[in-house]
C-alpha atoms as a PDB file:
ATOM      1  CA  UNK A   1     -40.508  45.424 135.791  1.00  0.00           C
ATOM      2  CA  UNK A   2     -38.545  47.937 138.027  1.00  0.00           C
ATOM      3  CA  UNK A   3     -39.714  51.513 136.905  1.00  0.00           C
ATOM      4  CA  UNK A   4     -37.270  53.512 134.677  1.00  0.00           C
ATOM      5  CA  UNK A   5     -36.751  56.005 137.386  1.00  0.00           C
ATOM      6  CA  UNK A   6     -35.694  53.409 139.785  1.00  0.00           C
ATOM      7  CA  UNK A   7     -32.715  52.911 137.379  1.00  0.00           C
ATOM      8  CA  UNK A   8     -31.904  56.513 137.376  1.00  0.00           C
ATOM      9  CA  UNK A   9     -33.230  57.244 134.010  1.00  0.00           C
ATOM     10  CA  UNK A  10     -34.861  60.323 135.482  1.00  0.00           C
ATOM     11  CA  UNK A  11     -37.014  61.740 138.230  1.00  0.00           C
ATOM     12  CA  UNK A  12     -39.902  59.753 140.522  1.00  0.00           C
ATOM     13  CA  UNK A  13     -43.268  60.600 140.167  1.00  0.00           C
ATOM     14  CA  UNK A  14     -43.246  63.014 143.667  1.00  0.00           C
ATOM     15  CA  UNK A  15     -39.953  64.407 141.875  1.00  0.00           C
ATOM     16  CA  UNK A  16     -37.237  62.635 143.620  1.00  0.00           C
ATOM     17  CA  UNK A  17     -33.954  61.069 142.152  1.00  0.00           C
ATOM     18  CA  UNK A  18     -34.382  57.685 143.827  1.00  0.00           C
ATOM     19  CA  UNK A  19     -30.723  56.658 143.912  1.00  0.00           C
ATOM     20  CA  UNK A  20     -29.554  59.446 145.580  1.00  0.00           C
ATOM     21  CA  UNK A  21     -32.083  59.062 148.572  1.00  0.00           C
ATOM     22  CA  UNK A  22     -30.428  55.047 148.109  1.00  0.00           C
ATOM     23  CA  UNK A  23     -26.959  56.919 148.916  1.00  0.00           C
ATOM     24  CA  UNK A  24     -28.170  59.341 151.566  1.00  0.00           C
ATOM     25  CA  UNK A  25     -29.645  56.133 153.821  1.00  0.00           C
ATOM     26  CA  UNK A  26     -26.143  54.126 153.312  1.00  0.00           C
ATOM     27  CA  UNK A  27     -24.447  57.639 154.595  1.00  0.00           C
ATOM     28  CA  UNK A  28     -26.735  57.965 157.331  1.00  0.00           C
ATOM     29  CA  UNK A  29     -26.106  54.701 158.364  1.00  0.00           C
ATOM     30  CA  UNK A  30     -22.323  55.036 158.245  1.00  0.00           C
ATOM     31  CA  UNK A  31     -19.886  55.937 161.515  1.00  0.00           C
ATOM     32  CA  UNK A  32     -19.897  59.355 162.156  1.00  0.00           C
ATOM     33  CA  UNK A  33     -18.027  62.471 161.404  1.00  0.00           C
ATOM     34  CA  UNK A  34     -18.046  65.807 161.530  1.00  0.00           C
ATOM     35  CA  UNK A  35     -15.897  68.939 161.537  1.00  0.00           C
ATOM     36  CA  UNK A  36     -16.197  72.509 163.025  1.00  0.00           C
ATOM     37  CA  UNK A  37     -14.438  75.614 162.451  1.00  0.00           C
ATOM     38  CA  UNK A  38     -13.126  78.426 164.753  1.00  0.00           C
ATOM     39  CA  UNK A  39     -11.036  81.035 164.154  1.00  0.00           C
ATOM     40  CA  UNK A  40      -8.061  79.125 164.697  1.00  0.00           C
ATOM     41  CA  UNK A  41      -8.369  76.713 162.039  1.00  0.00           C
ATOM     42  CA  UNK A  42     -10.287  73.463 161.025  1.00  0.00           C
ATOM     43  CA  UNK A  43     -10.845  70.155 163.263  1.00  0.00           C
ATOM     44  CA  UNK A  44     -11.977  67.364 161.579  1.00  0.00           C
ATOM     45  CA  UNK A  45     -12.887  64.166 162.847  1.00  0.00           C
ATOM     46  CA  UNK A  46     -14.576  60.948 162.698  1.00  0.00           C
ATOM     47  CA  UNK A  47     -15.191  57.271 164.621  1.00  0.00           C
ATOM     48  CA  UNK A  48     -13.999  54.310 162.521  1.00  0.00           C
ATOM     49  CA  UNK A  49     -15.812  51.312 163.120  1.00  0.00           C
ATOM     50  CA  UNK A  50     -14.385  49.016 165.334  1.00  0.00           C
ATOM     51  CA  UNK A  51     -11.094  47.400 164.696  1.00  0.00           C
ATOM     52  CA  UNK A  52      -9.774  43.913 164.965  1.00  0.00           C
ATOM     53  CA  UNK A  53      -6.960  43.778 167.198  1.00  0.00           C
ATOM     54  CA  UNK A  54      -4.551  42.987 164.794  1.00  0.00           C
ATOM     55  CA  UNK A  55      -4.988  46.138 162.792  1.00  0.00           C
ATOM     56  CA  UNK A  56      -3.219  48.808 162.220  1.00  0.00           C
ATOM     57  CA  UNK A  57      -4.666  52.310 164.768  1.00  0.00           C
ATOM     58  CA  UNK A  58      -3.318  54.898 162.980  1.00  0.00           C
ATOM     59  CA  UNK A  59      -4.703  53.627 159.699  1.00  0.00           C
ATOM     60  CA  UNK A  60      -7.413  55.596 158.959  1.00  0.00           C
ATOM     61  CA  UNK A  61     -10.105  54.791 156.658  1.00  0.00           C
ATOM     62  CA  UNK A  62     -12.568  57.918 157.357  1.00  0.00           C
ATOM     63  CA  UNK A  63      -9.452  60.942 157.333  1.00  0.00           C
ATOM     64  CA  UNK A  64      -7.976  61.835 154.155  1.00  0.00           C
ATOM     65  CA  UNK A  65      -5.369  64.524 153.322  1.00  0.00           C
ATOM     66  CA  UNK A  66      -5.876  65.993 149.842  1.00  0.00           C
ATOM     67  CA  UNK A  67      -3.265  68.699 150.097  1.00  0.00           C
ATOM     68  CA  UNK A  68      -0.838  70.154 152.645  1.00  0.00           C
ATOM     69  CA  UNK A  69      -3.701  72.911 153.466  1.00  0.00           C
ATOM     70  CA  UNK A  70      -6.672  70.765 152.801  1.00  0.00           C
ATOM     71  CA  UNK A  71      -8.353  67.634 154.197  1.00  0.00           C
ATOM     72  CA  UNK A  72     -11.611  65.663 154.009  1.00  0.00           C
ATOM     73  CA  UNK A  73     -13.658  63.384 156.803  1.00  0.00           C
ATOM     74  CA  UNK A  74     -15.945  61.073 155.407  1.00  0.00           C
ATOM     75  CA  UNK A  75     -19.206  59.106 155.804  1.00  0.00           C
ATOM     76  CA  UNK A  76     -20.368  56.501 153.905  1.00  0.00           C
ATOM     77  CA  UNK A  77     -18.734  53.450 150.723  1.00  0.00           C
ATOM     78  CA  UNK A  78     -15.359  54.064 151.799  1.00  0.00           C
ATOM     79  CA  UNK A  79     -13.728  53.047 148.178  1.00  0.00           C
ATOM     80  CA  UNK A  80     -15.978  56.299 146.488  1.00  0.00           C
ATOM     81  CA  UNK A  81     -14.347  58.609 149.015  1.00  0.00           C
ATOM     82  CA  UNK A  82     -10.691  57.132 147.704  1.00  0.00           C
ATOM     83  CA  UNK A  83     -11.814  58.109 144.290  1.00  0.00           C
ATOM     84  CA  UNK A  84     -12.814  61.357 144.947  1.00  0.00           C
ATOM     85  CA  UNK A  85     -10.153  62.338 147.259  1.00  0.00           C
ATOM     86  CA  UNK A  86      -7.574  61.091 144.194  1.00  0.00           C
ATOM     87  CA  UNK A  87      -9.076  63.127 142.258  1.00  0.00           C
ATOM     88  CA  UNK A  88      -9.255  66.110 144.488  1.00  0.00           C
ATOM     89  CA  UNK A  89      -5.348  65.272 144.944  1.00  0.00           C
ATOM     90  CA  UNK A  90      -4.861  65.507 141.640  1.00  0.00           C
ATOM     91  CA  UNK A  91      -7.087  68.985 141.037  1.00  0.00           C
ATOM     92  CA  UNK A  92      -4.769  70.098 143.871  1.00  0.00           C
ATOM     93  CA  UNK A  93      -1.692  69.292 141.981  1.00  0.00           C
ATOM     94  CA  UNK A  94      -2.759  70.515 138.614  1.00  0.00           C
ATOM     95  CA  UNK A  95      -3.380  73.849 140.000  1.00  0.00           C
ATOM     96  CA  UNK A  96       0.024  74.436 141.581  1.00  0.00           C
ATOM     97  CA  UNK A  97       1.516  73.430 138.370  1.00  0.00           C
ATOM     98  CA  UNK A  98      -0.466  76.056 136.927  1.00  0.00           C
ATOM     99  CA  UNK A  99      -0.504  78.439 139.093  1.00  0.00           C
ATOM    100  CA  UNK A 100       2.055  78.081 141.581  1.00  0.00           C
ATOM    101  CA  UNK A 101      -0.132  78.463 144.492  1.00  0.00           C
ATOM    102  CA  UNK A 102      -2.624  76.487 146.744  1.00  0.00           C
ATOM    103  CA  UNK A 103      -5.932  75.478 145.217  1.00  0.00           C
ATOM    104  CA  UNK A 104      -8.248  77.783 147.056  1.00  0.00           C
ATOM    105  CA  UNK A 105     -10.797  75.519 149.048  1.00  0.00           C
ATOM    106  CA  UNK A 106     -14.223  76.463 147.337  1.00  0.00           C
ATOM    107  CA  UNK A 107     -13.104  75.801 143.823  1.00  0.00           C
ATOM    108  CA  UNK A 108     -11.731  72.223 144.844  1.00  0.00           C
ATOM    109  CA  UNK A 109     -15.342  71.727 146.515  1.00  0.00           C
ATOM    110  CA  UNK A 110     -17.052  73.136 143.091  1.00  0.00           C
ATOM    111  CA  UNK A 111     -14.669  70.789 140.932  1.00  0.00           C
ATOM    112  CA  UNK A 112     -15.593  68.130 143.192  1.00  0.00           C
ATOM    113  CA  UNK A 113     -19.181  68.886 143.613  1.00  0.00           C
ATOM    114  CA  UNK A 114     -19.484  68.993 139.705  1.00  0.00           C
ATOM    115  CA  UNK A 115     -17.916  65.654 139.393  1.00  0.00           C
ATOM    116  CA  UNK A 116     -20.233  64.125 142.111  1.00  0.00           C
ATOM    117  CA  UNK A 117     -23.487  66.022 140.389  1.00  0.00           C
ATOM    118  CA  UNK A 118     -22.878  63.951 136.799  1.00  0.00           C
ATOM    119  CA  UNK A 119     -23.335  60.939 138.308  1.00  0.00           C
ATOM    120  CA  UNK A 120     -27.199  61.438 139.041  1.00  0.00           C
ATOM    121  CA  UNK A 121     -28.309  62.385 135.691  1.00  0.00           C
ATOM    122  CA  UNK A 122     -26.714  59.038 132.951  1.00  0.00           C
ATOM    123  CA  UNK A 123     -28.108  56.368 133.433  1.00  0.00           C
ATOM    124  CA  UNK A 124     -26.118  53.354 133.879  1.00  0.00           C
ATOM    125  CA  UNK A 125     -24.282  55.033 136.161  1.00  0.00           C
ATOM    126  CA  UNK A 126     -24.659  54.984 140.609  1.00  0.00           C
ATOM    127  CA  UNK A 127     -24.475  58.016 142.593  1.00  0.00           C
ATOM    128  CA  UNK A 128     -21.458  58.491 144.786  1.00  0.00           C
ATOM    129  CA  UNK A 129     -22.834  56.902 148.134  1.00  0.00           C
ATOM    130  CA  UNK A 130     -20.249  59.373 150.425  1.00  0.00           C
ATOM    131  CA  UNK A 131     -20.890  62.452 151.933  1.00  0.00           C
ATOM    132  CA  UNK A 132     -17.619  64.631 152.766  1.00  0.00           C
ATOM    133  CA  UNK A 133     -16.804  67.343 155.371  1.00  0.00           C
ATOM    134  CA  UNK A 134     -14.236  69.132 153.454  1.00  0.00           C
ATOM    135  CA  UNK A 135     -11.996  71.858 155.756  1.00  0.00           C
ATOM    136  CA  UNK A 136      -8.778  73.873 154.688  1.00  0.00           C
ATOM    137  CA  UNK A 137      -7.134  77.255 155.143  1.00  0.00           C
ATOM    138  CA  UNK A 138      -6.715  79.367 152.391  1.00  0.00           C
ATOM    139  CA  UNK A 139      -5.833  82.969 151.721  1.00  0.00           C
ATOM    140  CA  UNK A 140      -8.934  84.032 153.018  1.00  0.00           C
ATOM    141  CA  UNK A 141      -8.995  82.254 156.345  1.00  0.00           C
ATOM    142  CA  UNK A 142     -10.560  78.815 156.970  1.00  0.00           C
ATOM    143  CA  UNK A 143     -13.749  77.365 155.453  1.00  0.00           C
ATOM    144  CA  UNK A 144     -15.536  74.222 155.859  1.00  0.00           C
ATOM    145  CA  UNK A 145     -18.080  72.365 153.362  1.00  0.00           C
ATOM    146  CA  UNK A 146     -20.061  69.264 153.394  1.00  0.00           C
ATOM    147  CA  UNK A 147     -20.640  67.716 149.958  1.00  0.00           C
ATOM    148  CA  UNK A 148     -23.051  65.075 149.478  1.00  0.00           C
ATOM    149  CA  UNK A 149     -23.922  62.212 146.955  1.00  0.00           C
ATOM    150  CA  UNK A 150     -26.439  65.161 145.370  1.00  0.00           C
ATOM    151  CA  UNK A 151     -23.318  67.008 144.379  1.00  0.00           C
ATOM    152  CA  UNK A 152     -24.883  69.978 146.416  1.00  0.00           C
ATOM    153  CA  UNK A 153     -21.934  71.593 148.609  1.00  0.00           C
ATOM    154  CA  UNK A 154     -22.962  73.860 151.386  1.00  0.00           C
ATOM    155  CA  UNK A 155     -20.715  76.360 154.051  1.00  0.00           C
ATOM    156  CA  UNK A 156     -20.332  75.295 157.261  1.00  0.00           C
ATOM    157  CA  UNK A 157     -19.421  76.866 160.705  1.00  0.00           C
ATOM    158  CA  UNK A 158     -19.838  72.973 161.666  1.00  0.00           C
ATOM    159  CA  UNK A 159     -21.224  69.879 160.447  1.00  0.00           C
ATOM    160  CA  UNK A 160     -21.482  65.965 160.971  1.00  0.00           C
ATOM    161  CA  UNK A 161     -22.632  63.195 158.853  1.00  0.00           C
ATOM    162  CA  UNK A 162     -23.488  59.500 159.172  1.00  0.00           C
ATOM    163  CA  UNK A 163     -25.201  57.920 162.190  1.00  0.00           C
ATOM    164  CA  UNK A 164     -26.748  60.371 164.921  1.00  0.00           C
ATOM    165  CA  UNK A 165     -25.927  63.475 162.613  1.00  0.00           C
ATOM    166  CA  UNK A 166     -29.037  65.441 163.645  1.00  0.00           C
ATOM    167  CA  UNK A 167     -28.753  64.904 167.545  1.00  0.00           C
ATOM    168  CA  UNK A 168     -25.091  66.048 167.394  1.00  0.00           C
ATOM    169  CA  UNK A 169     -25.932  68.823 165.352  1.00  0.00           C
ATOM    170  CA  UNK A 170     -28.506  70.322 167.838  1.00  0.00           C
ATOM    171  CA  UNK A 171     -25.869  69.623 170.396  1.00  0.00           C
ATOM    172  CA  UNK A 172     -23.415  72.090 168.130  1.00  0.00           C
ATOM    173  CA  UNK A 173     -26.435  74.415 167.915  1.00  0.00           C
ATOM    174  CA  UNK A 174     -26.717  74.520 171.895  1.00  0.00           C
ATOM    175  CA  UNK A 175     -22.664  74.685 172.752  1.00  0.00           C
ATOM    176  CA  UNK A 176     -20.455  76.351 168.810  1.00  0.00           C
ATOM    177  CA  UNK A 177     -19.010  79.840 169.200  1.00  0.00           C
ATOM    178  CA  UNK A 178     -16.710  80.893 166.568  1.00  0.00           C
ATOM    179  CA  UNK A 179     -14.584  82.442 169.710  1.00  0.00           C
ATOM    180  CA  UNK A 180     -13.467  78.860 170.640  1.00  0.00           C
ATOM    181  CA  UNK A 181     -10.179  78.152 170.489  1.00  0.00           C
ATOM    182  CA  UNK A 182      -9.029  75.223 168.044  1.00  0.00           C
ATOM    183  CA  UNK A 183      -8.891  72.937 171.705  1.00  0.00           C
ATOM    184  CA  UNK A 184     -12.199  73.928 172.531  1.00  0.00           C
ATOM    185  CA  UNK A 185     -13.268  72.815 169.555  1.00  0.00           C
ATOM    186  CA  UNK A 186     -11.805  69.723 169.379  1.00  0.00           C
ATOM    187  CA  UNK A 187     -13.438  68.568 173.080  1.00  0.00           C
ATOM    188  CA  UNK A 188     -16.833  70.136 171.847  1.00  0.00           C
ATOM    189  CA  UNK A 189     -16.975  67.684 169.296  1.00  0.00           C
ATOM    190  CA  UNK A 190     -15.611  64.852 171.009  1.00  0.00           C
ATOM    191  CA  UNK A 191     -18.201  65.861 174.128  1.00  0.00           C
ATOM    192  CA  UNK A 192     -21.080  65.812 171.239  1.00  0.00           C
ATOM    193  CA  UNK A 193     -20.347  62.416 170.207  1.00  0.00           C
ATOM    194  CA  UNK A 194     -20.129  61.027 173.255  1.00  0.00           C
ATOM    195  CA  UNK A 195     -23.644  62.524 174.487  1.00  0.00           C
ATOM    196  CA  UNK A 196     -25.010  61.125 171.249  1.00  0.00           C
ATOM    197  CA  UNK A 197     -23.287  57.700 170.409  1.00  0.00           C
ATOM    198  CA  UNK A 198     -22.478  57.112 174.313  1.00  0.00           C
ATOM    199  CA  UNK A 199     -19.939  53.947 174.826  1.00  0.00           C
ATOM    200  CA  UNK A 200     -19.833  53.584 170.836  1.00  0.00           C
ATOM    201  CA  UNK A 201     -17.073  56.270 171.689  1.00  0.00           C
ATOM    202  CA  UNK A 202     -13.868  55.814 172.320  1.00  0.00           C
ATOM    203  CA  UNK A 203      -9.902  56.638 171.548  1.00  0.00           C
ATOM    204  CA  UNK A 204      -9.427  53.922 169.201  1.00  0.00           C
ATOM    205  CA  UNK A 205     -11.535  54.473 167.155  1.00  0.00           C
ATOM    206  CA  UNK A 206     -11.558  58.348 167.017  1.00  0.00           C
ATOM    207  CA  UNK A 207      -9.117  59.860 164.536  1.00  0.00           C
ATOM    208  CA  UNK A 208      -8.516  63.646 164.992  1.00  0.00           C
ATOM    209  CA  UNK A 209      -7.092  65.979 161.926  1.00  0.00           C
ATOM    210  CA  UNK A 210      -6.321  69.682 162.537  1.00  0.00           C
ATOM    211  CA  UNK A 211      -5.373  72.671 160.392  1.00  0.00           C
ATOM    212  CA  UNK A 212      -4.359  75.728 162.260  1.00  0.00           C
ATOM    213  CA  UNK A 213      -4.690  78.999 160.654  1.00  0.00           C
ATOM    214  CA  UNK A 214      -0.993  80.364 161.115  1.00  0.00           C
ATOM    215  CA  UNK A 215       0.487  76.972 159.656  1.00  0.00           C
ATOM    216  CA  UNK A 216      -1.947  76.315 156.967  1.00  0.00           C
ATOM    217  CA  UNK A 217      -0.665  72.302 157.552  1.00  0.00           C
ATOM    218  CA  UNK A 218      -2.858  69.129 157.870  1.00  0.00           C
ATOM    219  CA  UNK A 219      -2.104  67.330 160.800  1.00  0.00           C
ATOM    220  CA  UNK A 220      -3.795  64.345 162.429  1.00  0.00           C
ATOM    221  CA  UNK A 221      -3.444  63.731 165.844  1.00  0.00           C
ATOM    222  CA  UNK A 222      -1.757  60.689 167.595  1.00  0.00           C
ATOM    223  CA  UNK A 223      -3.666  58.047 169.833  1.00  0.00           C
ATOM    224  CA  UNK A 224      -2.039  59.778 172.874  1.00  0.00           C
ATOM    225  CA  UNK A 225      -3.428  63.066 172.241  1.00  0.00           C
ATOM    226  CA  UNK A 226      -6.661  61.887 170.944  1.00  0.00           C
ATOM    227  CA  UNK A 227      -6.744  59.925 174.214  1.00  0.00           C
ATOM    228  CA  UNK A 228      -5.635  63.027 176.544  1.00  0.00           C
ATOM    229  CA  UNK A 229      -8.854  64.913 174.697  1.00  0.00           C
ATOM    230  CA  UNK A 230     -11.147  62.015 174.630  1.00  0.00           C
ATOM    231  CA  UNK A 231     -10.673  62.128 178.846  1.00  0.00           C
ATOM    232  CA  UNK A 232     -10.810  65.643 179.060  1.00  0.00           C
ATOM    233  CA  UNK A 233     -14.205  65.652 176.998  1.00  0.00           C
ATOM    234  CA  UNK A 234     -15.929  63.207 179.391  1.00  0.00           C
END
């Protein structure tokens, strides 16, 4: 008989929540993402897998708007991101209703990160198998945050998640300044993926989301300039 703890009914016997590290290996295995952040704004960005080619390019299954100041890249069981990022939508909402402002981008990341954390400690219930790069501008500038199926959130300056995540994150390491401009930053990460995943790289398959700090507005970029970045990067 499989061992209570296997089932989520509580810790391992070396302290570990077994389901989680089940959600961490199907994120690591997932097409990558990641985002930086420079003091222009937020790029975030990730590789979809490959597409048939009857489908739909600018459909994106890894980029997700969840208001007009805040957006989310994803790695891992696409259909939990949609959940969370409906629900994020919907915090979003609720708060201009109340407040008549912009949800500030930490407490949308706490609300989620709450959310995500219940689900590792009833049993009966999975672990959200998605980690999330989470960027936006607020009134204090921009921020970026990666959540994971844990429900632990953590600050970024940048980040990536899913397959080659640590080799492109030594490759930030060696090449990030906050200095960059919001260009820069979009052909650093571009360049990092494509010293990492080599040919698995390419324009199709990229999709490219930018908030700049003067506009505070989510905007993902078209195959063309993805393309005209994508060459400049090699």
């Amino acid at each position: 008989m499989m061992p209570g703890y296997d089932r989520l009914y509580g810790f391992s016997p070396d302290g570990r929540i077994l389901q989680v590290d089940y959600a961490m290996v199907m994120v690591n295995n997932s097409p990558t993402a990641w985002g930086i952040q420079v003091e222009e704004g937020i790029v975030l960005a990730g590789l979809e897998k490959k597409i048939d080619t009857l489908q739909d390019r600018t459909f994106s299954q890894k980029l997700f708007q969840i208001d007009e100041h805040i957006a989310t890249v994803v790695a891992g069981f696409n259909s939990d991101a949609r959940l969370l990022v409906e629900y994020a939508r919907n915090e979003a909402q609720v708060n201009r209703l109340l407040y008549d402002e912009p949800v500030d981008v930490e407490f949308l990341v706490r609300r989620l990160s709450n959310t995500v954390q219940s689900y590792t400690q009833h049993a009966g219930m999975r672990p959200f198998g998605i980690s999330m790069l989470i960027g936006g501008v607020d009134m204090v500038g921009a921020s970026l945050y990666q959540l994971d199926p844990t429900g632990i959130y953590f600050k970024y300056f940048a980040s990536a998640i899913g397959v080659g995540r640590e080799d492109i994150l030594k490759y930030f390491r060696d090449n990030y300044s906050i200095n960059k401009s919001l260009d820069e930053a979009i052909t650093l990460g571009i360049r990092g993926s494509i010293e990492v995943l080599k040919d698995e790289v390419a324009p199709d398959r990229l999709r490219i989301g930018v908030i700049r700090t003067d506009e505070k507005k989510f905007r993902v970029l078209s195959y063309e300039e993805t393309k005209e970045y994508f060459e400049k990067a090699k």
